[in-house]
Protein backbone atom coordinates (compact mmCIF):
# COMPACT_ATOMS: atom_id res chain seq x y z
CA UNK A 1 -73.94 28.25 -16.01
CA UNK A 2 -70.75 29.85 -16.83
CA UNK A 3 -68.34 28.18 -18.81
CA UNK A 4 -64.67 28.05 -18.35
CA UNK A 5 -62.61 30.95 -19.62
CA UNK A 6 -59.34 29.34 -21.05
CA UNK A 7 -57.62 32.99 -21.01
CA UNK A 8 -57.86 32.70 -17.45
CA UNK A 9 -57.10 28.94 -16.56
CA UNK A 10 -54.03 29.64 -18.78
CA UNK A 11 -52.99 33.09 -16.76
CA UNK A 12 -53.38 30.75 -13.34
CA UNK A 13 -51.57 27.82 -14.25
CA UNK A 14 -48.54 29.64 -15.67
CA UNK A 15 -48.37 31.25 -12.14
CA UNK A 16 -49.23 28.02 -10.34
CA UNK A 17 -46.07 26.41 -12.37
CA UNK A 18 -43.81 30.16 -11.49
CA UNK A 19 -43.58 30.79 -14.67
CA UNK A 20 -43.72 34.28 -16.51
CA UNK A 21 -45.25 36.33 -19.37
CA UNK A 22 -41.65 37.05 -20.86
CA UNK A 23 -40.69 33.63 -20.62
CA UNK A 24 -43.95 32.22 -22.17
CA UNK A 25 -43.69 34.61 -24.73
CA UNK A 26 -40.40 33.37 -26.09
CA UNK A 27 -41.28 30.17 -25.54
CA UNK A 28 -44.14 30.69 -28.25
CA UNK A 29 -42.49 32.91 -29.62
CA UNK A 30 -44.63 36.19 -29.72
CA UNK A 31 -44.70 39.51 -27.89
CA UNK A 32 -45.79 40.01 -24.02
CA UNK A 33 -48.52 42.11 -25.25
CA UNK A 34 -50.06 39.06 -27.57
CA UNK A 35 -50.03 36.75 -23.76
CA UNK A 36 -51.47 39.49 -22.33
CA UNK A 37 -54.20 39.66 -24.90
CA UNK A 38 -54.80 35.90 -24.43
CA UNK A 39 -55.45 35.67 -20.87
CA UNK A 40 -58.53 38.42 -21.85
CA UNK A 41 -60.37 35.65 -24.29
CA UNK A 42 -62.77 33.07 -23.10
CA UNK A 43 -61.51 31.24 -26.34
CA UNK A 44 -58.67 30.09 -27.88
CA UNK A 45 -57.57 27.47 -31.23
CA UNK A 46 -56.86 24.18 -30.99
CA UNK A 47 -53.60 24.54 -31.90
CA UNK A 48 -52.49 27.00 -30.21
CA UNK A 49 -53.99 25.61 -27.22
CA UNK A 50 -51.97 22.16 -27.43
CA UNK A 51 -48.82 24.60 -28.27
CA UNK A 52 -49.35 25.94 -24.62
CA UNK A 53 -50.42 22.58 -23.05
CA UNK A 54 -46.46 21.31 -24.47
CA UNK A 55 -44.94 24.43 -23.36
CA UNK A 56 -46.73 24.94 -20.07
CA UNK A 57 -46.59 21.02 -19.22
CA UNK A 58 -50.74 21.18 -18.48
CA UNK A 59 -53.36 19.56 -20.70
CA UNK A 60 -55.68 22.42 -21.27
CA UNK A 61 -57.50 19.90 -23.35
CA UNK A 62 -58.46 17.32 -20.05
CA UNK A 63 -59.56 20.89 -18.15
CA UNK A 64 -61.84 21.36 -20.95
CA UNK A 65 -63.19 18.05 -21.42
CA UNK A 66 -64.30 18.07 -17.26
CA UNK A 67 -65.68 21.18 -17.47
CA UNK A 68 -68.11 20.12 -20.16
CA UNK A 69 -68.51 16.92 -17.75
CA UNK A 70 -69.61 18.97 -14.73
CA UNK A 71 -71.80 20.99 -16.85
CA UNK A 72 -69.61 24.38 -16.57
């Protein structure tokens, strides 16, 4: 079983919503290279994680919590 890589969940919902690298990257604020970098870890912190849930307006947190559900 493979479980879920947050990099990339993040990476596909900031497209699903149209959004882009440069404006995420204000928005926390850091460089495009550091959201780059992030989509690239299966990991991330908690805080940082709910930082990106407010900003992206998706609860990374729920998309965790059913993956350990179905047993990802």
């Amino acid at each position: 079983m493979e479980k879920l890589h947050i990099g990339s969940l993040i990476r596909a919902k900031l497209a699903e919503k149209g959004l882009t690298v440069t404006w995420l990257a204000r928005q926390m604020p850091c460089s495009r290279t550091n959201i780059y970098k992030m989509f690239d870890r299966p990991s991330i912190d908690t805080a940082t994680l709910w930082r990106l849930s407010e900003i992206i307006g998706y609860d990374f947190f729920a998309a965790l919590s059913d993956a350990l559900r179905a047993g990802e």
